[in-house]
N, C-alpha and C. Protein backbone atom coordinates (compact mmCIF):
# COMPACT_ATOMS: atom_id res chain seq x y z
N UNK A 1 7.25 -22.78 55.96
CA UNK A 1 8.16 -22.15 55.03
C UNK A 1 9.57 -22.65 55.34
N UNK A 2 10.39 -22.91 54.21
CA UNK A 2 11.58 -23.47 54.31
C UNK A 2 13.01 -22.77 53.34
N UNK A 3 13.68 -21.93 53.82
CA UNK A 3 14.53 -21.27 52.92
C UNK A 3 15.24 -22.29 52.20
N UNK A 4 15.52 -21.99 50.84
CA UNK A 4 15.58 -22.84 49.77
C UNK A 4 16.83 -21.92 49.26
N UNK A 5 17.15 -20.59 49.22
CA UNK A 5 18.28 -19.91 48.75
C UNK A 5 18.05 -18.61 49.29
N UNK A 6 19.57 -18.05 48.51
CA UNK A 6 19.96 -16.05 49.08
C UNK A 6 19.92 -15.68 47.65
N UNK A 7 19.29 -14.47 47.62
CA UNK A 7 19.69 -13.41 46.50
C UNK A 7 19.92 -12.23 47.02
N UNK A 8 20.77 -11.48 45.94
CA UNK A 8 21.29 -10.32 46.25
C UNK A 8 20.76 -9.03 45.60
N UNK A 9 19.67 -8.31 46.74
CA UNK A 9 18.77 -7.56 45.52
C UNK A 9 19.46 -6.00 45.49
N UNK A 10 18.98 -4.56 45.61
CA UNK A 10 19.72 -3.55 45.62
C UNK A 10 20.62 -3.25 46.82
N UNK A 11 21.58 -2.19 46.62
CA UNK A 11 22.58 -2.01 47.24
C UNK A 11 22.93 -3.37 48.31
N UNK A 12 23.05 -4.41 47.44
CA UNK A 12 24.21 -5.35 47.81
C UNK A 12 23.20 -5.86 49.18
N UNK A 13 21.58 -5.96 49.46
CA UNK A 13 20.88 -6.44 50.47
C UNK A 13 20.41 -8.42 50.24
N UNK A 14 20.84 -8.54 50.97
CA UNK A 14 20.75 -10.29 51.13
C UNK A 14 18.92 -10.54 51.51
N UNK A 15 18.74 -11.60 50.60
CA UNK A 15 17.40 -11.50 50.69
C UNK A 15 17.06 -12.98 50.72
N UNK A 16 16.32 -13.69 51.35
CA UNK A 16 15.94 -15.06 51.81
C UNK A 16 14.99 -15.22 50.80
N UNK A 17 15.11 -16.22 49.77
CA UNK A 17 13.97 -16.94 49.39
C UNK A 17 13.37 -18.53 50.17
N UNK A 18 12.40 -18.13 50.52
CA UNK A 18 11.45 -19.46 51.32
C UNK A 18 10.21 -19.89 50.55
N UNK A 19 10.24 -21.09 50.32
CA UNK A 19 9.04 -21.71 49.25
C UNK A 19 8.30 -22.48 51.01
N UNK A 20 6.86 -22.54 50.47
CA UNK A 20 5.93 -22.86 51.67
C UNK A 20 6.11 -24.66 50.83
N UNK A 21 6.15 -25.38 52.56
CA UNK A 21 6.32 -26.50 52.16
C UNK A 21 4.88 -27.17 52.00
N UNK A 22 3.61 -26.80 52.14
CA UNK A 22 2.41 -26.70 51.71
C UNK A 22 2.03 -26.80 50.66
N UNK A 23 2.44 -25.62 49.92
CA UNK A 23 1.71 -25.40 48.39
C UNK A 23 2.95 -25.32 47.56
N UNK A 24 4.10 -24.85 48.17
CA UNK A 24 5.41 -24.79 47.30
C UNK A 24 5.57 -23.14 46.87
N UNK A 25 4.47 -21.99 47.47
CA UNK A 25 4.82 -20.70 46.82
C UNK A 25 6.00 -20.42 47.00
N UNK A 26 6.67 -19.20 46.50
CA UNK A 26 7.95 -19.04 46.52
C UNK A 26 7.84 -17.15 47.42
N UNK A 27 8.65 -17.02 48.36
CA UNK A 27 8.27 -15.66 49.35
C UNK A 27 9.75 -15.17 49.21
N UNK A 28 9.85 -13.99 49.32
CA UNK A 28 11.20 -13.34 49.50
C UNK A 28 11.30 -12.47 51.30
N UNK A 29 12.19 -12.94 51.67
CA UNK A 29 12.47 -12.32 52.61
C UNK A 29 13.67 -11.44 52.94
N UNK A 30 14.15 -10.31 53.30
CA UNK A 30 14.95 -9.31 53.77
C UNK A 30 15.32 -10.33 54.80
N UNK A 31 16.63 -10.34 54.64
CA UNK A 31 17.74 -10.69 56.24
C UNK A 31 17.87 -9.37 57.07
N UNK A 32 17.86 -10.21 58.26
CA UNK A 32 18.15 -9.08 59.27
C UNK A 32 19.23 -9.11 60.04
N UNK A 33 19.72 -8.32 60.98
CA UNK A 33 20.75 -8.62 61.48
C UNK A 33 21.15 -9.31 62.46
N UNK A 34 20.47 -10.12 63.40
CA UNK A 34 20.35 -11.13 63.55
C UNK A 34 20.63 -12.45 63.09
N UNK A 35 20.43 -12.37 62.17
CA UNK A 35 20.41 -13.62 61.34
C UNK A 35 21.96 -14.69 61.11
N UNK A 36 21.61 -15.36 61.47
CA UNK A 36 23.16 -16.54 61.77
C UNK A 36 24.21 -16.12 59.88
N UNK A 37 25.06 -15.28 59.77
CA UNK A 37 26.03 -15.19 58.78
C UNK A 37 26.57 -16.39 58.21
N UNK A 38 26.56 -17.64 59.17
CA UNK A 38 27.27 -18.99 58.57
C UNK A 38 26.15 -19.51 57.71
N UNK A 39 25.33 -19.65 58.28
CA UNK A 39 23.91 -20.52 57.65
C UNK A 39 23.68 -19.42 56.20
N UNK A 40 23.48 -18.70 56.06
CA UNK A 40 23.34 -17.41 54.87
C UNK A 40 25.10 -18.00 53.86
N UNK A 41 25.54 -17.66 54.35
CA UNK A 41 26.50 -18.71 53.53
C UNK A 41 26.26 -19.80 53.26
N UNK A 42 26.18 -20.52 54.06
CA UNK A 42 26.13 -22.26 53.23
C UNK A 42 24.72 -22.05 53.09
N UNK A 43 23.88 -21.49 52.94
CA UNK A 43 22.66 -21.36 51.63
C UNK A 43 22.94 -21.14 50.68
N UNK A 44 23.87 -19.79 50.48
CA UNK A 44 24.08 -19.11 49.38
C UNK A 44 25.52 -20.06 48.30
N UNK A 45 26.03 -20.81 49.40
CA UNK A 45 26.89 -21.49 48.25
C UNK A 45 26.64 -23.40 47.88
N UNK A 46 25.08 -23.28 48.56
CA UNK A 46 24.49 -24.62 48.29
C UNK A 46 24.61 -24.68 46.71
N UNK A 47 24.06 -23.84 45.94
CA UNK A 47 23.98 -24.30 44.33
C UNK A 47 25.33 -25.00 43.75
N UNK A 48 26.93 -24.49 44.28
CA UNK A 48 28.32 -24.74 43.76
C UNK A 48 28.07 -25.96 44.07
N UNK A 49 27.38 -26.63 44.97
CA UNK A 49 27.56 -27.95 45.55
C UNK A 49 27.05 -28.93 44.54
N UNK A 50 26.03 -28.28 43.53
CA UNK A 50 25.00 -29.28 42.54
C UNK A 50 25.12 -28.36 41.33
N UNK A 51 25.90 -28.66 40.54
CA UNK A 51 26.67 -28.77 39.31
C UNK A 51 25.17 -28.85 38.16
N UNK A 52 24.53 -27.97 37.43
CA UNK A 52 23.35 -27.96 36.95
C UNK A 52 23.92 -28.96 35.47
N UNK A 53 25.01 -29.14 35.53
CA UNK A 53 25.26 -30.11 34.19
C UNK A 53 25.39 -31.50 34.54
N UNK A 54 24.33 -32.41 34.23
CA UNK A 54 25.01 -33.88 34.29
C UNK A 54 26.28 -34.25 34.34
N UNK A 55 27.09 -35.13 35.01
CA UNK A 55 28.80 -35.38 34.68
C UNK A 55 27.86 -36.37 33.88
N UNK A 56 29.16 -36.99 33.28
CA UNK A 56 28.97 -38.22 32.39
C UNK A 56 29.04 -39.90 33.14
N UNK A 57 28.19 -40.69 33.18
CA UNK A 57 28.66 -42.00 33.81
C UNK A 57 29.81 -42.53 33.24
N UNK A 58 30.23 -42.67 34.50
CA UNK A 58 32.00 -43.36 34.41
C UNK A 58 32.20 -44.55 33.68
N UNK A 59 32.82 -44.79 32.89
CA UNK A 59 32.71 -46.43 32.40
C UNK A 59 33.06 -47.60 33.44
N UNK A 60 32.54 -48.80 33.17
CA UNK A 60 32.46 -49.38 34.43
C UNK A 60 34.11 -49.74 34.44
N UNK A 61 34.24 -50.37 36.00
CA UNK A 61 35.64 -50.75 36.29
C UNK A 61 36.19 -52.01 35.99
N UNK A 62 35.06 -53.33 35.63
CA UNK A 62 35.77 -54.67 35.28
C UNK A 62 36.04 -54.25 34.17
N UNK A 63 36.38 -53.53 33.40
CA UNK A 63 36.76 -54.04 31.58
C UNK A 63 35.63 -54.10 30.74
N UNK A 64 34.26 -54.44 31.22
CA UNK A 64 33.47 -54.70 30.16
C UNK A 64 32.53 -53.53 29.89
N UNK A 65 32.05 -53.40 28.41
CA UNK A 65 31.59 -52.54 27.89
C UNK A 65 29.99 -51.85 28.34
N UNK A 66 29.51 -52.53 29.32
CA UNK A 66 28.50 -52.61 30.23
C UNK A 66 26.74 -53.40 29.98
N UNK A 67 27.40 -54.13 28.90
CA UNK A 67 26.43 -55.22 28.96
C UNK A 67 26.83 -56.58 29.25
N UNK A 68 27.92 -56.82 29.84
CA UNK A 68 28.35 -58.02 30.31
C UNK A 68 29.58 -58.85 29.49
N UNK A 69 29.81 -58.04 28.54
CA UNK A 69 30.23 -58.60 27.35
C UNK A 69 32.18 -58.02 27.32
N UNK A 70 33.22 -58.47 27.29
CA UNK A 70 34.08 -57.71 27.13
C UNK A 70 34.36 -56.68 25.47
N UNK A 71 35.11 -55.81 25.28
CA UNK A 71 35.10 -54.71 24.27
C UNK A 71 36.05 -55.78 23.26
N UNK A 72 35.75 -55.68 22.40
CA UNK A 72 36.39 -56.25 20.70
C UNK A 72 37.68 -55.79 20.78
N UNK A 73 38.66 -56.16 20.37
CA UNK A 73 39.65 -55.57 19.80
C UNK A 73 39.76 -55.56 18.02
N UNK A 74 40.02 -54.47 18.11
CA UNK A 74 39.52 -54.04 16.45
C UNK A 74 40.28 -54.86 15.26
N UNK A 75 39.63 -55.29 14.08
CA UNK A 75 40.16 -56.13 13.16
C UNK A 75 41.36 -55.53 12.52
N UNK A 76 42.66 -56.05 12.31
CA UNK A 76 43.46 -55.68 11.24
C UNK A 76 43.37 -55.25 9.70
N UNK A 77 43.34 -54.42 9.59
CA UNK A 77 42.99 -53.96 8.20
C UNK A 77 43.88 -54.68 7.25
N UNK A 78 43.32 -55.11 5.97
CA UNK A 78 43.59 -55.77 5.26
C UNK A 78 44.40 -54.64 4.00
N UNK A 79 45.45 -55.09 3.29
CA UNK A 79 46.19 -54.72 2.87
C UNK A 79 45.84 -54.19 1.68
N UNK A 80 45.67 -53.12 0.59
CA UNK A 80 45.26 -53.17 -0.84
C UNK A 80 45.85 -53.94 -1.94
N UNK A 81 45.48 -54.66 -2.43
CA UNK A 81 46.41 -54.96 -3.46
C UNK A 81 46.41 -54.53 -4.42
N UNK A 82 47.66 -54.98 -5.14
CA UNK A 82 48.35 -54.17 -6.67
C UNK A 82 48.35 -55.04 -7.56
N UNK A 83 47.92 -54.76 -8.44
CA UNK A 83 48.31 -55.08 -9.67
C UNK A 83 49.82 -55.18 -10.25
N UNK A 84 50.70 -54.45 -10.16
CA UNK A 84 52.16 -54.52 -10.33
C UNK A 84 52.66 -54.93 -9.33
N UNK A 85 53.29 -55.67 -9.81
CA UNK A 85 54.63 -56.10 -8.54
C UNK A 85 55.90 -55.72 -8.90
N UNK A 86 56.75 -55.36 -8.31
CA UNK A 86 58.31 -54.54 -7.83
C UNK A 86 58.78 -56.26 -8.78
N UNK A 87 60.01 -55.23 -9.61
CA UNK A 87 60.15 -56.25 -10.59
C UNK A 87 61.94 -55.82 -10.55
C-alpha cells in the first residue's frame, strides 16, 4: 500500500488514502498522531503541484511555425477600385 493523497472527512479529521500497489484498490485510512505533519502536507498539497488543465505548447523559439518552414508575412490587400475619379 502506497499513500496517494489526504482527505478531510468529519469534524475537520485527516484521512490517508492508500491504493494497494498490487491490484490498485483504493483504502482510507484515519491519521494518527504520530504521524509525520510535514509529509501529510506535502501529500495534501501534491495535487497544486499538477495543474488538471493542459498548459498550451509554447510556440517554438527559432521563428518557425513548427514544421520547419518560416511563418508568411501576410499579403497586402489590394485596393477597391472606382469607377469615378476626383475630377
Amino acid at each position: 500500500m502506497e499513500p496517494i493523497a489526504v482527505t478531510v472527512r468529519g469534524e475537520g479529521r485527516w484521512v490517508l488514502i492508500h491504493r494497494c500497489t498490487n491490484c490498485g484498490r483504493l483504502r482510507l485510512n484515519k491519521t494518527a498522531g504520530d504521524d509525520n505533519v510535514l509529509l501529510l502536507m506535502r501529500l495534501a498539497a501534491l495535487p497544486l503541484t499538477m495543474p488538471f488543465v493542459p498548459f498550451a505548447a509554447e510556440p517554438p523559439l527559432n521563428g518557425s511555425n513548427g514544421n520547419g518552414t518560416k511563418p508568411r508575412k501576410p499579403r497586402a490587400r489590394k485596393k477597391a477600385a472606382t469607377d469615378a475619379s476626383p475630377a
